[in-house]
Every structure is written in structure tokens, then in C-alpha cells.
PDB file of N, CA and C in Angstrom:
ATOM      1  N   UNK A   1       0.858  -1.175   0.000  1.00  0.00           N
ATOM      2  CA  UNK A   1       0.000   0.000   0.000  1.00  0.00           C
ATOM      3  C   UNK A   1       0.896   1.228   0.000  1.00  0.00           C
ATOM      4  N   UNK A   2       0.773   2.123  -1.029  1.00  0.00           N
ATOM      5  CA  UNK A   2       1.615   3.834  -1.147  1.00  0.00           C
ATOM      6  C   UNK A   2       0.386   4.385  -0.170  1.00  0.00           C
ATOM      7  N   UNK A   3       1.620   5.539   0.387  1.00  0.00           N
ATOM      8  CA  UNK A   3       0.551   6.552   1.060  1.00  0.00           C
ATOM      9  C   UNK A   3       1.373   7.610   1.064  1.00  0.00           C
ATOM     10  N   UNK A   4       0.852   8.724   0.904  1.00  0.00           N
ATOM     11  CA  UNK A   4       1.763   9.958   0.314  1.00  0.00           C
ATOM     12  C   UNK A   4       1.020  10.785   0.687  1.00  0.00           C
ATOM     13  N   UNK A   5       2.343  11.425   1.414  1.00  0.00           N
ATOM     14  CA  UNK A   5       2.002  11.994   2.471  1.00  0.00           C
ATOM     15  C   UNK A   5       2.383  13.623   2.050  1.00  0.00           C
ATOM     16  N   UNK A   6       1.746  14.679   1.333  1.00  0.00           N
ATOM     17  CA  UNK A   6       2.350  16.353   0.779  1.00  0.00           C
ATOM     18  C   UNK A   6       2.887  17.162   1.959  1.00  0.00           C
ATOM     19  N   UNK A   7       3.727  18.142   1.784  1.00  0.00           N
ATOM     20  CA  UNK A   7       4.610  18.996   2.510  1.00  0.00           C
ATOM     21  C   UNK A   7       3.295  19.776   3.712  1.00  0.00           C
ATOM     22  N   UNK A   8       1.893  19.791   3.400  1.00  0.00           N
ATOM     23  CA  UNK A   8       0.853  20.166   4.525  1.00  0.00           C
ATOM     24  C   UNK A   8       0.854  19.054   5.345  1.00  0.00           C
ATOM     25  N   UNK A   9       1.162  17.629   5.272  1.00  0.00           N
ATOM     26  CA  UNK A   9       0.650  16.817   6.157  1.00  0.00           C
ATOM     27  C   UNK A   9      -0.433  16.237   5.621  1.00  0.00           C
ATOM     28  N   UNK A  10      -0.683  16.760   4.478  1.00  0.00           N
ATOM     29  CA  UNK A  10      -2.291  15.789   4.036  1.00  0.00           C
ATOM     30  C   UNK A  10      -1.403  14.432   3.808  1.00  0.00           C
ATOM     31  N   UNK A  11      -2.640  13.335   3.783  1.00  0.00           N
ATOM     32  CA  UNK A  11      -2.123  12.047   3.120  1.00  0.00           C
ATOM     33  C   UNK A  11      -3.411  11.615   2.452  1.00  0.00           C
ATOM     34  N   UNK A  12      -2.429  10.888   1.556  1.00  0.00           N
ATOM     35  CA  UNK A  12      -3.297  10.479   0.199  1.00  0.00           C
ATOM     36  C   UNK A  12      -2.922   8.972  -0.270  1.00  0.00           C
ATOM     37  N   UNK A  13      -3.718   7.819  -0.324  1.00  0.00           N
ATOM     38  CA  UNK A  13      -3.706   6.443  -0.788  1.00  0.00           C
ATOM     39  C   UNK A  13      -5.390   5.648  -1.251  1.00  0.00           C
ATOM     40  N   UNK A  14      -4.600   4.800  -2.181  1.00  0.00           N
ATOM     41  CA  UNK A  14      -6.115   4.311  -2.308  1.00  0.00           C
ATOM     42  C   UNK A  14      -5.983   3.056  -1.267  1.00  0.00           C
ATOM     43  N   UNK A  15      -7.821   3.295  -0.527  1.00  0.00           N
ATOM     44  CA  UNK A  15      -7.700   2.582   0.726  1.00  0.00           C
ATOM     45  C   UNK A  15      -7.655   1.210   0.275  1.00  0.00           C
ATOM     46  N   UNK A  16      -7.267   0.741   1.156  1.00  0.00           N
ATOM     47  CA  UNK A  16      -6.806  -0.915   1.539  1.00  0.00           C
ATOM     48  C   UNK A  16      -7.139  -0.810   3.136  1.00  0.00           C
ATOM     49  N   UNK A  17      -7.393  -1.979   3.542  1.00  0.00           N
ATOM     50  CA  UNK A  17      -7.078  -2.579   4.981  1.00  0.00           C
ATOM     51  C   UNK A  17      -5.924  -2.925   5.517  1.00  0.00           C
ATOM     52  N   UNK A  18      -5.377  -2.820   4.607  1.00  0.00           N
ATOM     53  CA  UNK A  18      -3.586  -3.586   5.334  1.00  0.00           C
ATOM     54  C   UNK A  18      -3.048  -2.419   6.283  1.00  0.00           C
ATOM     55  N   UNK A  19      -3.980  -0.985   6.155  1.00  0.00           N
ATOM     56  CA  UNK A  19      -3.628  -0.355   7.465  1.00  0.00           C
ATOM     57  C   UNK A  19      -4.378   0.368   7.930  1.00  0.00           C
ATOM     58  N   UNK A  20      -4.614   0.442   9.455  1.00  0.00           N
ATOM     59  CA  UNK A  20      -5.624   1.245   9.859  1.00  0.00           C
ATOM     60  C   UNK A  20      -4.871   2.979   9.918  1.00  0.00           C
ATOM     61  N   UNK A  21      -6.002   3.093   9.053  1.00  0.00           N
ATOM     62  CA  UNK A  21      -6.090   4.759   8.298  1.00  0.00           C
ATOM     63  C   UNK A  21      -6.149   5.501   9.800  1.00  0.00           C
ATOM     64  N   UNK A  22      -7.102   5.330  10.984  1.00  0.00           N
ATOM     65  CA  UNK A  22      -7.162   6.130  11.720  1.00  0.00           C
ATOM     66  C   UNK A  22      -5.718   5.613  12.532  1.00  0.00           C
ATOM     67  N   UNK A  23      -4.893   5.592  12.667  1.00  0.00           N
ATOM     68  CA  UNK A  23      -3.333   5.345  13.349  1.00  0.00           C
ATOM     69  C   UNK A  23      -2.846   6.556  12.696  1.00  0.00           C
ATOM     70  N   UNK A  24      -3.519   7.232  11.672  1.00  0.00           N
ATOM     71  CA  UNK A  24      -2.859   8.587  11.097  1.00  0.00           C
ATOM     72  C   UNK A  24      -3.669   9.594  11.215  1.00  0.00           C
ATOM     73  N   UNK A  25      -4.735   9.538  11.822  1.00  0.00           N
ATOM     74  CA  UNK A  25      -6.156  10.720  12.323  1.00  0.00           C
ATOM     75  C   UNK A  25      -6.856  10.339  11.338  1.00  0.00           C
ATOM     76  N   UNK A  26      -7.915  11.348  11.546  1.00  0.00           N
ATOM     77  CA  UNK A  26      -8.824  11.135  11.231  1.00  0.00           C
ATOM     78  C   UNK A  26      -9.189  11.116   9.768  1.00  0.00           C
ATOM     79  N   UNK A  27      -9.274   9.580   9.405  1.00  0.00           N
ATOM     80  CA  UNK A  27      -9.771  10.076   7.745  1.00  0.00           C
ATOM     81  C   UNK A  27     -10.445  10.042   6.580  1.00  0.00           C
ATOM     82  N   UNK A  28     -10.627  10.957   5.875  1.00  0.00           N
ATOM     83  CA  UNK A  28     -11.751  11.354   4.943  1.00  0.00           C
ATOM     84  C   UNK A  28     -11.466  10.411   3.931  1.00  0.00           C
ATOM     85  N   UNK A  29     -12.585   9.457   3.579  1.00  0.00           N
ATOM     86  CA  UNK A  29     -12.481   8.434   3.096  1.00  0.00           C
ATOM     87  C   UNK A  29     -13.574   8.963   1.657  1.00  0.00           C
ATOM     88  N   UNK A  30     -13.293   9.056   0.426  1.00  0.00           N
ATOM     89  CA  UNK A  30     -13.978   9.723  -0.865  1.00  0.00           C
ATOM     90  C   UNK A  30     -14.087   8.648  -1.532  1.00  0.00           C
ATOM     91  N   UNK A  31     -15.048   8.487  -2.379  1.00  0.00           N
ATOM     92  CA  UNK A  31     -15.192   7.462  -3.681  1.00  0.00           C
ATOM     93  C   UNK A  31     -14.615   7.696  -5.121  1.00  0.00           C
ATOM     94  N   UNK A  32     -13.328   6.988  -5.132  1.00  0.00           N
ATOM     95  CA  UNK A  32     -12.687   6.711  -6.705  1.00  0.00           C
ATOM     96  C   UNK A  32     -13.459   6.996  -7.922  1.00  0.00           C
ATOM     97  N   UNK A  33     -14.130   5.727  -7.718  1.00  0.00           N
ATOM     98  CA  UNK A  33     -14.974   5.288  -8.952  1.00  0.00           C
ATOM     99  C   UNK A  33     -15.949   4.545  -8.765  1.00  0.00           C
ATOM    100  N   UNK A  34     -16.962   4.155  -9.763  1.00  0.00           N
ATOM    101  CA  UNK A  34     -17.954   3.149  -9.341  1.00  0.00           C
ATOM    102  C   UNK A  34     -17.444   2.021 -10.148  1.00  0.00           C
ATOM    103  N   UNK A  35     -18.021   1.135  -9.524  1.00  0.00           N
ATOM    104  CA  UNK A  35     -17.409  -0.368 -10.315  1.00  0.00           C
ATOM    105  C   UNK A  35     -18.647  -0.928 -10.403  1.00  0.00           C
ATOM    106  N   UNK A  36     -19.333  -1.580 -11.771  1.00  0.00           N
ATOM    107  CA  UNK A  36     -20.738  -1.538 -12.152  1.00  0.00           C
ATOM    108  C   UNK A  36     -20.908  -2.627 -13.238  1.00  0.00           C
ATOM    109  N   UNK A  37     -21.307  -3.629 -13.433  1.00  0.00           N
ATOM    110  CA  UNK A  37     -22.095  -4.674 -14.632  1.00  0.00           C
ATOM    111  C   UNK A  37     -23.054  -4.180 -15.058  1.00  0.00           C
ATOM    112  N   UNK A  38     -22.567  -4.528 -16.421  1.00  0.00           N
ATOM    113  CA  UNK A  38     -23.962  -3.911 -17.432  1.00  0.00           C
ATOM    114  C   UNK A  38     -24.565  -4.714 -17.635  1.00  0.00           C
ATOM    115  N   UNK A  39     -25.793  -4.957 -18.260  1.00  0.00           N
ATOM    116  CA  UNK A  39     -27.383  -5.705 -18.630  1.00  0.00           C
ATOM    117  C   UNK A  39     -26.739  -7.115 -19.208  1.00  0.00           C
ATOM    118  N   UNK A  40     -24.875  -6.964 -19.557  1.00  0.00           N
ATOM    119  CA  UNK A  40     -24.898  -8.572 -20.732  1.00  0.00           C
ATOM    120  C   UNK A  40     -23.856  -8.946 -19.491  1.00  0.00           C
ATOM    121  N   UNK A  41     -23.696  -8.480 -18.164  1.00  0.00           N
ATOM    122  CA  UNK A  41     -22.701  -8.660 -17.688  1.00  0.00           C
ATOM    123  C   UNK A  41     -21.422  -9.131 -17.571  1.00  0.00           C
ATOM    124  N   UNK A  42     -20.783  -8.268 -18.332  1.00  0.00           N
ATOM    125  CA  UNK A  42     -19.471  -7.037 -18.801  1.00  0.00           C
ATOM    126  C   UNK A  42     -19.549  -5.942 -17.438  1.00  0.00           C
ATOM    127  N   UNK A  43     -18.159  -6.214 -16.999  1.00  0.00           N
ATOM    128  CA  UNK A  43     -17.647  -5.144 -15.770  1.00  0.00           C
ATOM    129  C   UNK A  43     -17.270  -3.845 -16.054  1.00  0.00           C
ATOM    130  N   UNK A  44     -17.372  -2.516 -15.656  1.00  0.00           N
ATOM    131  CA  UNK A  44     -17.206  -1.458 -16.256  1.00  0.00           C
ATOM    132  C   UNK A  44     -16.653  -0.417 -14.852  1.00  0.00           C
ATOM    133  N   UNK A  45     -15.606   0.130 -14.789  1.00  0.00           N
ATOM    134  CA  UNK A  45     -14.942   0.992 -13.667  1.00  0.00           C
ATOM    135  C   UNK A  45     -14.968   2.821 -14.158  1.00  0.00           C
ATOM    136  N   UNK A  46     -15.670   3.376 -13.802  1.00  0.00           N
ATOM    137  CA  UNK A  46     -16.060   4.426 -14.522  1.00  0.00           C
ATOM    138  C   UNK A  46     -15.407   5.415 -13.249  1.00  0.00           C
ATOM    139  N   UNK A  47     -14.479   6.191 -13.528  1.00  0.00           N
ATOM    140  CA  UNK A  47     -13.523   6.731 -12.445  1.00  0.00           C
ATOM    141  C   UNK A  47     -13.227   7.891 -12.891  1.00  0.00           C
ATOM    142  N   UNK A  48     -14.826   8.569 -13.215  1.00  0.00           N
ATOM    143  CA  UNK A  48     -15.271  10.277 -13.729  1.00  0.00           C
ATOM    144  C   UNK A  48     -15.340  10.937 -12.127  1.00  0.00           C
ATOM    145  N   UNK A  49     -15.533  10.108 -10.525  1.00  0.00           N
ATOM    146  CA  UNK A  49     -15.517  11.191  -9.487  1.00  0.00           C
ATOM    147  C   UNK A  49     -13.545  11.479  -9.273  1.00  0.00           C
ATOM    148  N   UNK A  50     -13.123  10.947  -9.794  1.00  0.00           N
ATOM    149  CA  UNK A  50     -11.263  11.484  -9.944  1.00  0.00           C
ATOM    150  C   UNK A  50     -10.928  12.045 -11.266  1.00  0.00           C
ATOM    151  N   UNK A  51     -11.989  12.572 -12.408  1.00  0.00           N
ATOM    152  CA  UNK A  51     -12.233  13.139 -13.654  1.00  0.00           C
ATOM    153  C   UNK A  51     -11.519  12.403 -14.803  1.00  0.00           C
ATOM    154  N   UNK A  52     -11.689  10.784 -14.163  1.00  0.00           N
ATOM    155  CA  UNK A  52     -10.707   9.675 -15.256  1.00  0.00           C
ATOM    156  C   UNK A  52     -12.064   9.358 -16.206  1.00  0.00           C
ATOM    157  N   UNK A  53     -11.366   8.158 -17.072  1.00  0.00           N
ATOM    158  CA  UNK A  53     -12.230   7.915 -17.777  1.00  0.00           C
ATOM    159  C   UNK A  53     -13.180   6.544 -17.123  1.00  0.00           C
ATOM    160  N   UNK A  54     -13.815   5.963 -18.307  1.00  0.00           N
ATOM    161  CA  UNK A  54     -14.353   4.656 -18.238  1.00  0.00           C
ATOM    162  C   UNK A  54     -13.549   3.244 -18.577  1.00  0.00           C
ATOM    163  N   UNK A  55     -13.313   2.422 -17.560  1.00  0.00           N
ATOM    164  CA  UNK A  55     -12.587   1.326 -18.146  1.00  0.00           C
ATOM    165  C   UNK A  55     -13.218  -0.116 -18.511  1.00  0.00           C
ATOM    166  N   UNK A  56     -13.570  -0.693 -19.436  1.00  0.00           N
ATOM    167  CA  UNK A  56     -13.864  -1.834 -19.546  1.00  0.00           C
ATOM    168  C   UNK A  56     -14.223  -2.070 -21.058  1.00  0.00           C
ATOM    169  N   UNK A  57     -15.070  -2.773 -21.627  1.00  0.00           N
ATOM    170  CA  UNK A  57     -15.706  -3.344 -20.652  1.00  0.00           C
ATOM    171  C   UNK A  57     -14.351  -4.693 -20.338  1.00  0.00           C
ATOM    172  N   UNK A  58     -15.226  -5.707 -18.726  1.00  0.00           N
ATOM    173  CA  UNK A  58     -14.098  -6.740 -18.143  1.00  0.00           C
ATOM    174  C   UNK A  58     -15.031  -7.307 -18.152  1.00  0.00           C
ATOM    175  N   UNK A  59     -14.482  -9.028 -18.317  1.00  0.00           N
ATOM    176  CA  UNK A  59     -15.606 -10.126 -18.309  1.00  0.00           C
ATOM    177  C   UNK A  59     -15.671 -10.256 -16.351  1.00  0.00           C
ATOM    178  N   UNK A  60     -14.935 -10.477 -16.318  1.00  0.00           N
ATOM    179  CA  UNK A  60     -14.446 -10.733 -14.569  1.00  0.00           C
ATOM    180  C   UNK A  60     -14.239  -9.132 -14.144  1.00  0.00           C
ATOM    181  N   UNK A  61     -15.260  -9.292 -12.445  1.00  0.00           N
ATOM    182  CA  UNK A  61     -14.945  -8.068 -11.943  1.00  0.00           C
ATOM    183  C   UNK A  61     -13.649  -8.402 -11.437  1.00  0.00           C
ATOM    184  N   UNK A  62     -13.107  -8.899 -10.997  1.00  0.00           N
ATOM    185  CA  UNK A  62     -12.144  -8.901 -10.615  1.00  0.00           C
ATOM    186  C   UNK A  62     -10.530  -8.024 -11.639  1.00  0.00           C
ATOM    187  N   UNK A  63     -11.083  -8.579 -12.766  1.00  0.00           N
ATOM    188  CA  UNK A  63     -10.055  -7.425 -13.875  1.00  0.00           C
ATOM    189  C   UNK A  63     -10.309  -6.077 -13.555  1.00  0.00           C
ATOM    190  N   UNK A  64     -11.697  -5.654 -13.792  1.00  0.00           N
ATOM    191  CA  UNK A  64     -11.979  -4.533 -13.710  1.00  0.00           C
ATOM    192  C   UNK A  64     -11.662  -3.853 -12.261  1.00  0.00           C
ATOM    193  N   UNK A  65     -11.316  -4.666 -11.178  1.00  0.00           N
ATOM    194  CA  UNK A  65     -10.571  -3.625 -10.235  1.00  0.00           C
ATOM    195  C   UNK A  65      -9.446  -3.602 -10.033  1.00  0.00           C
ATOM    196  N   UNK A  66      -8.851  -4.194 -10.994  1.00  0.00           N
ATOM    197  CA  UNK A  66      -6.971  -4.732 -11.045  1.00  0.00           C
ATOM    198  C   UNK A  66      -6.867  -3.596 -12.410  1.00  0.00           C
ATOM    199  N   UNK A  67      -7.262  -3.385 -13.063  1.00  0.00           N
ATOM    200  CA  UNK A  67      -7.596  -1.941 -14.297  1.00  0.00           C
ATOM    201  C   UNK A  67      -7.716  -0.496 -13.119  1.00  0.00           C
ATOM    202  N   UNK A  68      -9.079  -0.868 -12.327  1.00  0.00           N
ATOM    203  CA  UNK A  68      -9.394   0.109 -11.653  1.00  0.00           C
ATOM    204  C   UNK A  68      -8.078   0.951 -10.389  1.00  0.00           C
ATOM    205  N   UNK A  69      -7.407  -0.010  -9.836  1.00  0.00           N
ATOM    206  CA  UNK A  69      -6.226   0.140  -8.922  1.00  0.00           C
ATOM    207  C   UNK A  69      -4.699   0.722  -9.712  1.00  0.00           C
ATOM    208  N   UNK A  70      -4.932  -0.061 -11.072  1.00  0.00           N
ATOM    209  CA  UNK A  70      -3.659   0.293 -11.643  1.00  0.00           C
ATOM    210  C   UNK A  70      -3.674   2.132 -12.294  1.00  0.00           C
ATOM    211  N   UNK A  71      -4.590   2.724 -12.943  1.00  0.00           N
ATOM    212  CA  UNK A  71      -5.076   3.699 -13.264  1.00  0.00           C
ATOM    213  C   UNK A  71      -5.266   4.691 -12.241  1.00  0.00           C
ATOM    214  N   UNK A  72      -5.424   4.289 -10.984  1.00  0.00           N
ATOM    215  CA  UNK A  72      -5.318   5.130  -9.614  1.00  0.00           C
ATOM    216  C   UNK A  72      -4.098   5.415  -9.639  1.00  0.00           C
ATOM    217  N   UNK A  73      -3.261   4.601  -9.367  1.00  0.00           N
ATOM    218  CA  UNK A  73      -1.726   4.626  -8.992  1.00  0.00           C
ATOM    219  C   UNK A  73      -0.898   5.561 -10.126  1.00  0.00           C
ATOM    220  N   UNK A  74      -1.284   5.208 -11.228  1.00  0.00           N
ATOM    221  CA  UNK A  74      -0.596   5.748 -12.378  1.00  0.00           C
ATOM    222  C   UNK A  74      -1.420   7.546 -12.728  1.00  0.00           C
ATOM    223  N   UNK A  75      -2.178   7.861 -12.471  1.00  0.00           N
ATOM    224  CA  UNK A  75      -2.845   9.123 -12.893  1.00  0.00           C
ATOM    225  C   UNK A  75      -3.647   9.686 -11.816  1.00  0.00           C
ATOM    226  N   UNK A  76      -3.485   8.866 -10.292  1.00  0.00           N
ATOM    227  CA  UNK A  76      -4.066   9.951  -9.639  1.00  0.00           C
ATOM    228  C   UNK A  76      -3.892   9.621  -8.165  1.00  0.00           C
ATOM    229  N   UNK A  77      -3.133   8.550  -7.512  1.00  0.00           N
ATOM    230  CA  UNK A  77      -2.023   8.517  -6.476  1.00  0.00           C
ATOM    231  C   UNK A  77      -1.123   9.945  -5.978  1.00  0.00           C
ATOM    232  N   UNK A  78       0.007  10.509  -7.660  1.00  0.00           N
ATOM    233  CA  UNK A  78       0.551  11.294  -7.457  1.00  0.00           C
ATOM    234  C   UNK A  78       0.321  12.808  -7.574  1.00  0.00           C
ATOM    235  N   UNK A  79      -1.042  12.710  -8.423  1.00  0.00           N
ATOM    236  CA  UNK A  79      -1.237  14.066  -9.004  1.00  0.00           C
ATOM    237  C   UNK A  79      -2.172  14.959  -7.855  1.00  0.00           C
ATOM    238  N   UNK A  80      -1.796  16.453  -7.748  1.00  0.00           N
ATOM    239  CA  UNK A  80      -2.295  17.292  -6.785  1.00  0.00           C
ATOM    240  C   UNK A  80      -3.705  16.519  -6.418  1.00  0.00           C
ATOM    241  N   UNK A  81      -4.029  16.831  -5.200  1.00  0.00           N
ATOM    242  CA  UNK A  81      -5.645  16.938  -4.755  1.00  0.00           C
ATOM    243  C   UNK A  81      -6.683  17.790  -5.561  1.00  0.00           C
ATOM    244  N   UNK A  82      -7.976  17.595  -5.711  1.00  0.00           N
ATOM    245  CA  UNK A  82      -8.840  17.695  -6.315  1.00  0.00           C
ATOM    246  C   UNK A  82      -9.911  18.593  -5.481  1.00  0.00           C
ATOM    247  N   UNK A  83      -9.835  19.696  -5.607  1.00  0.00           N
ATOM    248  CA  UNK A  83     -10.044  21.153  -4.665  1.00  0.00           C
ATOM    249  C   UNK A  83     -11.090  21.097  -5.305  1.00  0.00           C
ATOM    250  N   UNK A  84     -12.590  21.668  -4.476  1.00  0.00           N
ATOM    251  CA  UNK A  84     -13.805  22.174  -4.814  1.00  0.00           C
ATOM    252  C   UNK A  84     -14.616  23.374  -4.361  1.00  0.00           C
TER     253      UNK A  84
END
């Protein structure tokens, strides 16, 4: 598990259990993406709340969150926070 931590003290990872998040205060836990089967069920990771795209379609959900994790890490692990 990365956890990256910016020069304010914020920290930033996509959650996992392998550590308890509150051992670092208190924290704001946001939704990636949705991970969703369509009508012929085909897996689809649509990761427009981090302004990514749509990934799939995956026969196995299980691809589609091994797509979904890798695309975190690579385009939005490192890149600034997402201010509103």
C-alpha cells in the first residue's frame, strides 16, 4: 500500500485494509470510482468522481478492479488533490 504523504501533512492512498487509516487521524475516506455490470454482464470501472475515464468493458470483476487500482496509482495517487 503507497501513502503519500504532501509537505501540509495531508495524506493520500487508495484505501486498503492492510492499514488502519485512523493510526494517522482522522480520515476522509472519498469514492474513486464506481465499479458496475452492465445488462450482458461485462464489468465497467467508470472513475469520472477522480475526472478519469471509463474502463472496460471486463468479463471478470475482478479485472476490472486490477484496471481500476492500476489507473489510480498511475494518474491519480501522485497528481495534486482535487479542490472544490
Amino acid at each position: 500500500m503507497d501513502v503519500i504523504i504532501d509537505t501540509r501533512g495531508g495524506i493520500r492512498c487508495i484505501y486498503s485494509e492492510m492499514l488502519d487509516l485512523h493510526r494517522l487521524g482522522r480520515p476522509l475516506i472519498t469514492r474513486a470510482s464506481h465499479l458496475e455490470p452492465d445488462s450482458s454482464g461485462q464489468w465497467w470501472a467508470d472513475l469520472s468522481p477522480v475526472n478519469g475515464p471509463t474502463l472496460g468493458p471486463f468479463g471478470r470483476r475482478t479485472d476490472a478492479l486490477a484496471a481500476e487500482h492500476s489507473w489510480l496509482e498511475e494518474h491519480w495517487l501522485l497528481a495534486p488533490p482535487i479542490t472544490g
